[in-house]
N, C-alpha and C. Protein backbone atom coordinates (compact mmCIF):
# COMPACT_ATOMS: atom_id res chain seq x y z
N UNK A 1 -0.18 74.16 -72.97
CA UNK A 1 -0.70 74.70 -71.73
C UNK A 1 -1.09 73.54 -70.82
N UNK A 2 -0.51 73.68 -69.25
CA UNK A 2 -0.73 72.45 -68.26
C UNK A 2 -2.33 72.86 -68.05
N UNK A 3 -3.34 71.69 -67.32
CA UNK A 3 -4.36 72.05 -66.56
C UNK A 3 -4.07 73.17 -65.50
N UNK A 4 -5.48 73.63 -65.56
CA UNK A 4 -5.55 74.50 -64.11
C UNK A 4 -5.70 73.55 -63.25
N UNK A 5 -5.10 73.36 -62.06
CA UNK A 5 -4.86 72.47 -61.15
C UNK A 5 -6.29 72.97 -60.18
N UNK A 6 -6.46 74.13 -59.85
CA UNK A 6 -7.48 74.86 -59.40
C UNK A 6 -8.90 74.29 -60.18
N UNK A 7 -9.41 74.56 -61.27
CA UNK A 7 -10.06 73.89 -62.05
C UNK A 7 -10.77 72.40 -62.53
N UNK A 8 -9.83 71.57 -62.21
CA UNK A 8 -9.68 70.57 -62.58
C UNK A 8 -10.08 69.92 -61.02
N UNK A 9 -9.44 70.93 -60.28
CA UNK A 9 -10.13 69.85 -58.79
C UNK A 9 -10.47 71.07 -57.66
N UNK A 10 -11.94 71.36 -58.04
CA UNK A 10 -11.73 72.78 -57.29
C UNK A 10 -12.65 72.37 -55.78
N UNK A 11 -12.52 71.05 -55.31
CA UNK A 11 -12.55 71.04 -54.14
C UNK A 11 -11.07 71.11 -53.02
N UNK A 12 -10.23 70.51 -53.68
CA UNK A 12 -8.92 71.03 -53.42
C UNK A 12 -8.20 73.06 -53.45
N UNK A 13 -9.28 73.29 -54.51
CA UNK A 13 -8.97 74.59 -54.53
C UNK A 13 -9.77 75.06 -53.60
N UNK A 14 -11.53 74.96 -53.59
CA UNK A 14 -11.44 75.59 -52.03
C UNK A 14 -11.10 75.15 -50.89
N UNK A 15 -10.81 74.50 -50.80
CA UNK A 15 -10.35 73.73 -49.23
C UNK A 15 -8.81 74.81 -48.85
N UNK A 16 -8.23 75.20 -50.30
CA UNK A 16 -6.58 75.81 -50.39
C UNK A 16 -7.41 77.16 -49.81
N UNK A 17 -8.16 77.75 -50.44
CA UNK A 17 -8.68 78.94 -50.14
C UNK A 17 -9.34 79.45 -48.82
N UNK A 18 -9.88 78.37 -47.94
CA UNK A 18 -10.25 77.98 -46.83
C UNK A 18 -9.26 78.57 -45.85
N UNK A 19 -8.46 77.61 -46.31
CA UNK A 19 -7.26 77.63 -45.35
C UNK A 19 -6.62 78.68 -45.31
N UNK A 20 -6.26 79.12 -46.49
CA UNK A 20 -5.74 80.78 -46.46
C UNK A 20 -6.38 81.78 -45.77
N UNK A 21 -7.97 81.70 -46.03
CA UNK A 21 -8.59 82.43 -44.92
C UNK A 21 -8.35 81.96 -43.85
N UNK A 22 -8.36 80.66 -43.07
CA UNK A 22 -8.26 80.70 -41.99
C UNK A 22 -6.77 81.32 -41.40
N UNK A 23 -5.86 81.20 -42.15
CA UNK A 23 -4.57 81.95 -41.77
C UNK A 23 -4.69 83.18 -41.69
N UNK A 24 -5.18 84.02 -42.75
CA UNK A 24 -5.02 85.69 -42.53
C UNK A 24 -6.04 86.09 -41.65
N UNK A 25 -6.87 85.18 -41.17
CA UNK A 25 -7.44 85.50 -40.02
C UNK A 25 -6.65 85.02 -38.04
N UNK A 26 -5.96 84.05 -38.08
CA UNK A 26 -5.21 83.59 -37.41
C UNK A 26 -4.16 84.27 -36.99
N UNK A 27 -3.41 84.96 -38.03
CA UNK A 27 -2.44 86.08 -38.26
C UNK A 27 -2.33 87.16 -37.75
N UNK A 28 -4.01 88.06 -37.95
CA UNK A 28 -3.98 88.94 -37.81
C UNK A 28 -4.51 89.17 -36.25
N UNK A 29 -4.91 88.17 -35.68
CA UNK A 29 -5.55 87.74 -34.13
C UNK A 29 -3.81 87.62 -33.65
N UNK A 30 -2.53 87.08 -33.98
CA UNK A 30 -1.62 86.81 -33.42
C UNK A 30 -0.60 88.21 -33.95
N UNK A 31 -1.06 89.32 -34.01
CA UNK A 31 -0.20 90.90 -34.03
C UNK A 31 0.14 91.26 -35.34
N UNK A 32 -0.14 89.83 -36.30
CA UNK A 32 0.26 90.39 -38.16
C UNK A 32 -0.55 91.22 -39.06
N UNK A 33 -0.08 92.68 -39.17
CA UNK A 33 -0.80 93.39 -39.59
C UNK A 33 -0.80 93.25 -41.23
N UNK A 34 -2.52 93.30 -41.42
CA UNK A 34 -2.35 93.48 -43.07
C UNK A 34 -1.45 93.79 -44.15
N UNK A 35 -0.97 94.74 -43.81
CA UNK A 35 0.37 95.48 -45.16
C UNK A 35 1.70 94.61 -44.56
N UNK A 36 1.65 93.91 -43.11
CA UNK A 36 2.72 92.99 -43.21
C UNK A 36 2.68 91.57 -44.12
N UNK A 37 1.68 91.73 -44.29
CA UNK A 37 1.14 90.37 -44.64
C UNK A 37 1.32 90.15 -46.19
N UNK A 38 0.74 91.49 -46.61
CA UNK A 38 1.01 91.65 -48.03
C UNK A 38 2.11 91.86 -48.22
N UNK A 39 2.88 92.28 -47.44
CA UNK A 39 4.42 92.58 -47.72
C UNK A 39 5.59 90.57 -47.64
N UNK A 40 4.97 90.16 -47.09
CA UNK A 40 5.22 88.77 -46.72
C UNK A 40 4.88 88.44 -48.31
N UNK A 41 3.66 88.62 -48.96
CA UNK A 41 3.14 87.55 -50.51
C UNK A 41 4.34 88.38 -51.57
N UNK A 42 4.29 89.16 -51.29
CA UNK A 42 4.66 90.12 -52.26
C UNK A 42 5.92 89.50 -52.37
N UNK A 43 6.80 89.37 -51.68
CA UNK A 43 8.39 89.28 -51.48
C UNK A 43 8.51 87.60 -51.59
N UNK A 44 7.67 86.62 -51.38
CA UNK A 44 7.57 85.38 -51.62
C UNK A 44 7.28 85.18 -53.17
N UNK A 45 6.43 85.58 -53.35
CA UNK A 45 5.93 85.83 -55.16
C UNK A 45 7.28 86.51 -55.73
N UNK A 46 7.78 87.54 -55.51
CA UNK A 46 8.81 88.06 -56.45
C UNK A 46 10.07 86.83 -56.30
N UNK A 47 10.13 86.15 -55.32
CA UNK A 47 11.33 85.14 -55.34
C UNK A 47 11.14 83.95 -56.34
N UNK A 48 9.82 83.86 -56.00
CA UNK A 48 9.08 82.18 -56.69
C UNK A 48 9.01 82.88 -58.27
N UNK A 49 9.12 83.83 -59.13
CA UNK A 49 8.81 84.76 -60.09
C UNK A 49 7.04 83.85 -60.42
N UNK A 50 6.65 84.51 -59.30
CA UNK A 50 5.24 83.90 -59.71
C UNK A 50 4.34 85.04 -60.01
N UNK A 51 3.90 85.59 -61.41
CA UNK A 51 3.48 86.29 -61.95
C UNK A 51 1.75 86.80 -61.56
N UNK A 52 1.55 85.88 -61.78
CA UNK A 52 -0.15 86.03 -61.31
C UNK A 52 -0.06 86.63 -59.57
N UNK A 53 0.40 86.34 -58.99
CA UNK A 53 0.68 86.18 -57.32
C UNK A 53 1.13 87.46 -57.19
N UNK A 54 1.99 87.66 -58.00
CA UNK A 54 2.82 89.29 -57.98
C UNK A 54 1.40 90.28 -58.26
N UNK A 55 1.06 90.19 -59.36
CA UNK A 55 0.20 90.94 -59.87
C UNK A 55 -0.86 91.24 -58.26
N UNK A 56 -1.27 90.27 -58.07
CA UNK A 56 -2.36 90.49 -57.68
C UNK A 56 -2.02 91.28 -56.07
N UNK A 57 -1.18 90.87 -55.58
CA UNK A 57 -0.34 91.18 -54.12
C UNK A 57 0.13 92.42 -54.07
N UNK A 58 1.04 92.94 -54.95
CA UNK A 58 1.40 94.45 -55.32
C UNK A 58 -0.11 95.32 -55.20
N UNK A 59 -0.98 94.78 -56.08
CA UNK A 59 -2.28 95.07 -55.84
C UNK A 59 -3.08 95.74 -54.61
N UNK A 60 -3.05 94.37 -53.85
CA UNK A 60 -3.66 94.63 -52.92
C UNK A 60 -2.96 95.06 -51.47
N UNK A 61 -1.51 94.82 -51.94
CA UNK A 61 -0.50 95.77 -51.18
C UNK A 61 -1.08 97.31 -51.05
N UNK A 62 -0.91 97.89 -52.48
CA UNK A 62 -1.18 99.41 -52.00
C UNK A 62 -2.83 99.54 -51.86
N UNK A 63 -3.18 98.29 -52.29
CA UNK A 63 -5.07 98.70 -51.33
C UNK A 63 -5.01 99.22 -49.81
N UNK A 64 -3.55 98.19 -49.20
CA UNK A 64 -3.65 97.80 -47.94
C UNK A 64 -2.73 99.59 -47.09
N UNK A 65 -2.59 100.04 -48.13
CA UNK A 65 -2.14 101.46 -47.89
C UNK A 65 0.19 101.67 -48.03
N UNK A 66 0.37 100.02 -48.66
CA UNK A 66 1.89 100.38 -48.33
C UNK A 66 2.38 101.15 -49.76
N UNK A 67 3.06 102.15 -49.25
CA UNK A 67 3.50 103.16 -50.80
C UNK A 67 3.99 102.36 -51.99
N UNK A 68 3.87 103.15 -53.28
CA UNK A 68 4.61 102.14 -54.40
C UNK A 68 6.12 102.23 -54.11
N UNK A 69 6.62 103.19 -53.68
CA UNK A 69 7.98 103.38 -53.54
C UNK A 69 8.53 102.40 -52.77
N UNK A 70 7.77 102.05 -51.87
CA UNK A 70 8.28 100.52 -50.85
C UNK A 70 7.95 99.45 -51.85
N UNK A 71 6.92 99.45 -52.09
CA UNK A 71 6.87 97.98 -53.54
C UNK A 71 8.23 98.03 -54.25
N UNK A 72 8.76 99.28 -54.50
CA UNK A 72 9.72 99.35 -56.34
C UNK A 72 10.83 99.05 -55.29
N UNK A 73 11.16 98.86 -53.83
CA UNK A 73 12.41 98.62 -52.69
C UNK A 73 12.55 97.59 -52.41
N UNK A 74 11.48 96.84 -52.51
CA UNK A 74 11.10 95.36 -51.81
C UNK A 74 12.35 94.51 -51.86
N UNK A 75 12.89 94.57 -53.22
CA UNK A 75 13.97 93.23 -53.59
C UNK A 75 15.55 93.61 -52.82
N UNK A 76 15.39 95.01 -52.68
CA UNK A 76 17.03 95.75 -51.88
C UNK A 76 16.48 96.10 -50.68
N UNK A 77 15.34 95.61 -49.69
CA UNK A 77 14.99 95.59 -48.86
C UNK A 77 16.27 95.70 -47.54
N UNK A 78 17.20 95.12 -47.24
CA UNK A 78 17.66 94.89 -46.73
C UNK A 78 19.10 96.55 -46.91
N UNK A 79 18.99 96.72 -47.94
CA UNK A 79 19.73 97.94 -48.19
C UNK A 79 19.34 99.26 -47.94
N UNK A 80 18.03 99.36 -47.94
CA UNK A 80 17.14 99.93 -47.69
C UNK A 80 16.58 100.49 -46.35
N UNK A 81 16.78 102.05 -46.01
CA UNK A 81 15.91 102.14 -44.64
C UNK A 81 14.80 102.88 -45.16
N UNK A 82 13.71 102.36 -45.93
CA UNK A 82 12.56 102.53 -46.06
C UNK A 82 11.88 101.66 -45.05
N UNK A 83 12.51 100.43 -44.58
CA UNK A 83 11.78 99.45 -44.05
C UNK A 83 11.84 99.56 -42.67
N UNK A 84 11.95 99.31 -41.55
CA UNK A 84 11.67 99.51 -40.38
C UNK A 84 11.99 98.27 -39.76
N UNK A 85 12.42 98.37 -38.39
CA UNK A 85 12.94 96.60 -37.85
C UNK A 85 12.27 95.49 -38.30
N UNK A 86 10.32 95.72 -37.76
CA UNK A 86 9.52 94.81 -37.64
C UNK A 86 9.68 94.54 -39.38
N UNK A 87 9.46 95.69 -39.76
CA UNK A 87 9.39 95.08 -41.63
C UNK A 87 10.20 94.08 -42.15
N UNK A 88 11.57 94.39 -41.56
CA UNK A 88 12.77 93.70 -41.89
C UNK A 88 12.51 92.31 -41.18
N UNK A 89 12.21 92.14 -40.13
CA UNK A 89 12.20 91.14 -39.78
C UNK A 89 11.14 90.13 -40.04
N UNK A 90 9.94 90.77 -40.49
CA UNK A 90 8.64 90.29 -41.35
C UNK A 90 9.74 89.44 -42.75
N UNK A 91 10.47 90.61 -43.59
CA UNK A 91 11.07 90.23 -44.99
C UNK A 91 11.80 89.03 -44.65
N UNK A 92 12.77 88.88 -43.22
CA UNK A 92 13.55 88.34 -43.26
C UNK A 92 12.68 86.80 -43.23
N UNK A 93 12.01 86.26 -42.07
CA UNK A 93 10.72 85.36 -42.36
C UNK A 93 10.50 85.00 -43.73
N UNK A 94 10.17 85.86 -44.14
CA UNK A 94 9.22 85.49 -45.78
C UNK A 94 10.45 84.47 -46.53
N UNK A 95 11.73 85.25 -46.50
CA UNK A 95 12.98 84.89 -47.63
C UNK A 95 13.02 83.35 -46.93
N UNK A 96 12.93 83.05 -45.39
CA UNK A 96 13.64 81.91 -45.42
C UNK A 96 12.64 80.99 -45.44
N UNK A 97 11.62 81.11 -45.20
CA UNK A 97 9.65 80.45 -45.66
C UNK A 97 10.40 80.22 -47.01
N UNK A 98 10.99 80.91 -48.22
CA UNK A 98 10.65 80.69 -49.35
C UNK A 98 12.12 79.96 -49.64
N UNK A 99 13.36 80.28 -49.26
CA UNK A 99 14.38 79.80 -50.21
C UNK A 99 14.79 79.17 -49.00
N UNK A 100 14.49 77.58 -49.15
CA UNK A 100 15.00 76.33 -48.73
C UNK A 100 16.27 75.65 -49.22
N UNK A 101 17.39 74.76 -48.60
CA UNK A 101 17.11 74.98 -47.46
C UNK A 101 17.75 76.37 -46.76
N UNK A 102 17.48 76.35 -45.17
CA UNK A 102 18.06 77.27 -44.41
C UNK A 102 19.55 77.61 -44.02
N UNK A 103 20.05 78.57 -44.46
CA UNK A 103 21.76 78.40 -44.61
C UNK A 103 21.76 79.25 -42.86
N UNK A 104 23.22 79.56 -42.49
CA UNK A 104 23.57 80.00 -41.69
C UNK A 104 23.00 81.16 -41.35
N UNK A 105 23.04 82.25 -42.37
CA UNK A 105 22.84 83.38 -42.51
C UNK A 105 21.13 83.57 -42.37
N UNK A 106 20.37 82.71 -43.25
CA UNK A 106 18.83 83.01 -42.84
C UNK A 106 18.29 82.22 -41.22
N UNK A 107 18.89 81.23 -40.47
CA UNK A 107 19.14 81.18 -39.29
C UNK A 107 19.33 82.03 -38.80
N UNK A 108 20.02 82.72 -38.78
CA UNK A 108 20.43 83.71 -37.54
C UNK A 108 19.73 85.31 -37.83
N UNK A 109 19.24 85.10 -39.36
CA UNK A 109 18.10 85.89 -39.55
C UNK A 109 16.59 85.84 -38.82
N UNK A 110 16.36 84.37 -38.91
CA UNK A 110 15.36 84.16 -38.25
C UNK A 110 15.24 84.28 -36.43
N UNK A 111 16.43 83.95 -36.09
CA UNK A 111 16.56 84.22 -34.81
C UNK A 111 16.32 85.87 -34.26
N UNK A 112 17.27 86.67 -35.12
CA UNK A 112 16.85 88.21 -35.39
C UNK A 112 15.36 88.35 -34.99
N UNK A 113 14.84 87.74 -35.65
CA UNK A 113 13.47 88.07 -36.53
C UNK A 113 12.31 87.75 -34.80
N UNK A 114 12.96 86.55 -34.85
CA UNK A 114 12.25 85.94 -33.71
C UNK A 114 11.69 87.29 -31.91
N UNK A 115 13.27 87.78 -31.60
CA UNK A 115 13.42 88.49 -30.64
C UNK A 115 12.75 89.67 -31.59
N UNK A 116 12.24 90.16 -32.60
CA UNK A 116 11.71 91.16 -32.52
C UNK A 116 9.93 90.94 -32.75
N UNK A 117 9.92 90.04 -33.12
CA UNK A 117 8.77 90.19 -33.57
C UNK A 117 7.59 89.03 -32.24
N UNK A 118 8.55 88.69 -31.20
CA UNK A 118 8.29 87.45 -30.56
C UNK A 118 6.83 86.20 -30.94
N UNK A 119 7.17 85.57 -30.28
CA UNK A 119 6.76 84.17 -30.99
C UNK A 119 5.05 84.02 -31.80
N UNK A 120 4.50 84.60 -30.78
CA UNK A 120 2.97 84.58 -31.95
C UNK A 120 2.97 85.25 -33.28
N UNK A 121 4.00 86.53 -33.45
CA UNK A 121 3.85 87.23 -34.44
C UNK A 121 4.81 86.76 -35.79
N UNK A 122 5.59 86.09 -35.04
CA UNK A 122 6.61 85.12 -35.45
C UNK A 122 6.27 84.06 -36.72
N UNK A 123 5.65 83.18 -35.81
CA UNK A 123 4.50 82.07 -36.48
C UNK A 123 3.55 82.40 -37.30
N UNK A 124 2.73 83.30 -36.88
CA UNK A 124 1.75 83.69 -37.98
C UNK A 124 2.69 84.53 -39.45
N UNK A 125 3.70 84.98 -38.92
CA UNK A 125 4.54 85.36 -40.52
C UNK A 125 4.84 83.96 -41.21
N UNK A 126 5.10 83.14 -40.69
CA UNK A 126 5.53 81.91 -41.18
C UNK A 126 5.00 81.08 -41.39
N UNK A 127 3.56 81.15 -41.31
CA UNK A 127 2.07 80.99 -41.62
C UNK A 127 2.06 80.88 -43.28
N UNK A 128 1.79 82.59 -42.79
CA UNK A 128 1.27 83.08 -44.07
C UNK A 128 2.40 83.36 -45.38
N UNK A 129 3.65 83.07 -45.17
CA UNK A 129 4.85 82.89 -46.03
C UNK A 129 4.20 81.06 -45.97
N UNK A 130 4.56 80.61 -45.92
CA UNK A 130 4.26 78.66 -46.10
C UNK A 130 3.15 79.11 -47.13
N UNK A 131 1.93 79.55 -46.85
CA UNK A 131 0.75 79.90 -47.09
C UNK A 131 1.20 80.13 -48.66
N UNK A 132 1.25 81.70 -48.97
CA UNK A 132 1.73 82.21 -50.42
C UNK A 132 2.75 81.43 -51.27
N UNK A 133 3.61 80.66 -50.52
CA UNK A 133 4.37 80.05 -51.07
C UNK A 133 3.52 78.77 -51.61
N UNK A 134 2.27 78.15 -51.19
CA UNK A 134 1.43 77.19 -51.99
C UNK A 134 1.14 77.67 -53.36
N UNK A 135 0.35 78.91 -52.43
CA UNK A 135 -0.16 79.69 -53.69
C UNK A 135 0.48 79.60 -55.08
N UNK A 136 2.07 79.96 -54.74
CA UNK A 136 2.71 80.68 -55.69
C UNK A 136 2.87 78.98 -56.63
N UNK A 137 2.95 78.02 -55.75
CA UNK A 137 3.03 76.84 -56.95
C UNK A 137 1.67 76.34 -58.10
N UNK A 138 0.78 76.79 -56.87
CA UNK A 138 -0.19 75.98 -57.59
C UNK A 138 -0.71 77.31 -59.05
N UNK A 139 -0.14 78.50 -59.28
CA UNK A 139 -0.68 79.25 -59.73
C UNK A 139 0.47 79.41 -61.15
N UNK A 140 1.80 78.71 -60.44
CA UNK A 140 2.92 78.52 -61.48
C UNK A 140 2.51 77.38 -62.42
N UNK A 141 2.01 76.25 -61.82
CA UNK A 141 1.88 74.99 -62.13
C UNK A 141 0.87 75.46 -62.88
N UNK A 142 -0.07 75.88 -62.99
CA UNK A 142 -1.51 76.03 -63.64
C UNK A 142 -1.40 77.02 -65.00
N UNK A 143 -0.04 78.16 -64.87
CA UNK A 143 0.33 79.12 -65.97
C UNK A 143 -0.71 80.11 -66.22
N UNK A 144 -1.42 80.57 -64.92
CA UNK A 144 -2.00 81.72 -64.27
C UNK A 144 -2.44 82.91 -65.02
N UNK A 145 -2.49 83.12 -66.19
CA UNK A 145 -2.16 84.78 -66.99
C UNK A 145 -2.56 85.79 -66.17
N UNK A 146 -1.53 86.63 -66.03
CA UNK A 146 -1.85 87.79 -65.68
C UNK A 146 -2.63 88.84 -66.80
N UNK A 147 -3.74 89.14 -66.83
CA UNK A 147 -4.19 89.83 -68.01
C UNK A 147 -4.05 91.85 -67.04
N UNK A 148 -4.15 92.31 -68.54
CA UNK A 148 -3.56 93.79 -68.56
C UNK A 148 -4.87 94.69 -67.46
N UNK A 149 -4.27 95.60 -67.03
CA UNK A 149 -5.07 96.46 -65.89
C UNK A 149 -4.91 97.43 -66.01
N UNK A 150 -6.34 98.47 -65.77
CA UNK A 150 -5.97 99.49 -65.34
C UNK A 150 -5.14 100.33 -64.42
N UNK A 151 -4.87 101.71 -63.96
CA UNK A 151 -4.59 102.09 -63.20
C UNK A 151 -5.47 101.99 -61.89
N UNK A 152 -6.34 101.55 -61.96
CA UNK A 152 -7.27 100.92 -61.09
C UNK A 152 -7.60 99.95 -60.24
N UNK A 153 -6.92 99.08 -61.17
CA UNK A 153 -6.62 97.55 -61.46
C UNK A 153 -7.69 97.04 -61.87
N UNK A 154 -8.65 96.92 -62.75
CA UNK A 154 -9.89 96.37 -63.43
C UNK A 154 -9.03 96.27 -65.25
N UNK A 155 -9.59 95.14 -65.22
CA UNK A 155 -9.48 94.56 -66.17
C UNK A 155 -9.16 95.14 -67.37
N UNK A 156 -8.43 95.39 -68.44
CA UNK A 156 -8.29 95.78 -69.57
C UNK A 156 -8.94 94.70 -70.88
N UNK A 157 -10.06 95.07 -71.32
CA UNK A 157 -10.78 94.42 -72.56
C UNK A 157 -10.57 94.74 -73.22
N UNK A 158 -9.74 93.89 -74.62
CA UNK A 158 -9.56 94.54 -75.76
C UNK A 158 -9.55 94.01 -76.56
């Protein structure tokens, strides 16, 4: 088992945590609505297969009111008209935030993305994708356990 990187230097960890707040607050002042936002970690975490990140985002996804049926769509998103322009163009953001580098196709995705969602709402997706995408290392790097949950999501002791 590596160190918790979090742990081991948790002025670095809050300063990470800081900052994240200051983004989902930044975000949501520049038109990014909550369940976009979670929809942004969610779809960054399922790429990065960052377990802890998933867990917790799916989570607070349907806190944030988005159905499970859109969670269980997320990855055929694009096949999918569960999702809606802005969504799509939120997803499309997140994928190219996460899978570097930028090919043709997530270019001209982002350009898509750009004319719909125009530029403040734009940035703050690409914020908070940069953002989760820290997350998702420092929580890979550290080997995170996801421990078992209720239907609730509280803790399972056993």
């Amino acid at each position: 088992m590596r160190p918790y990187v979090d742990k081991v230097m948790p002025d670095a960890w809050a300063a990470a945590v800081a900052f994240s707040a200051a983004i989902r607050e930044a975000a949501a002042q520049r038109g990014l609505a909550a369940q976009e936002s979670e929809l942004i970690k969610v779809r960054a975490s399922q790429i990065n297969a960052c377990a802890f990140c998933l867990d917790l985002h799916c989570r607070e996804a349907r806190q944030s009111g988005i159905p499970q049926q859109k969670l269980d769509m997320l990855p055929a998103w694009r096949e999918s008209s569960l999702f809606d322009e802005r969504e799509k163009a939120i997803l499309a953001v997140a994928e190219a935030a996460t899978v570097l580098p930028l090919t043709e196709e997530s270019t001209a995705d982002l350009s898509g993305a750009l004319s719909v969602l125009g530029e403040p709402t734009f940035v703050a997706a690409e914020w908070v994708a940069v953002t989760i995408n820290a997350f998702n290392r420092i929580s890979i790097l550290s080997e995170h356990p996801v421990r078992p949950r209720d239907v609730e999501g509280a803790v399972i002791r056993g």
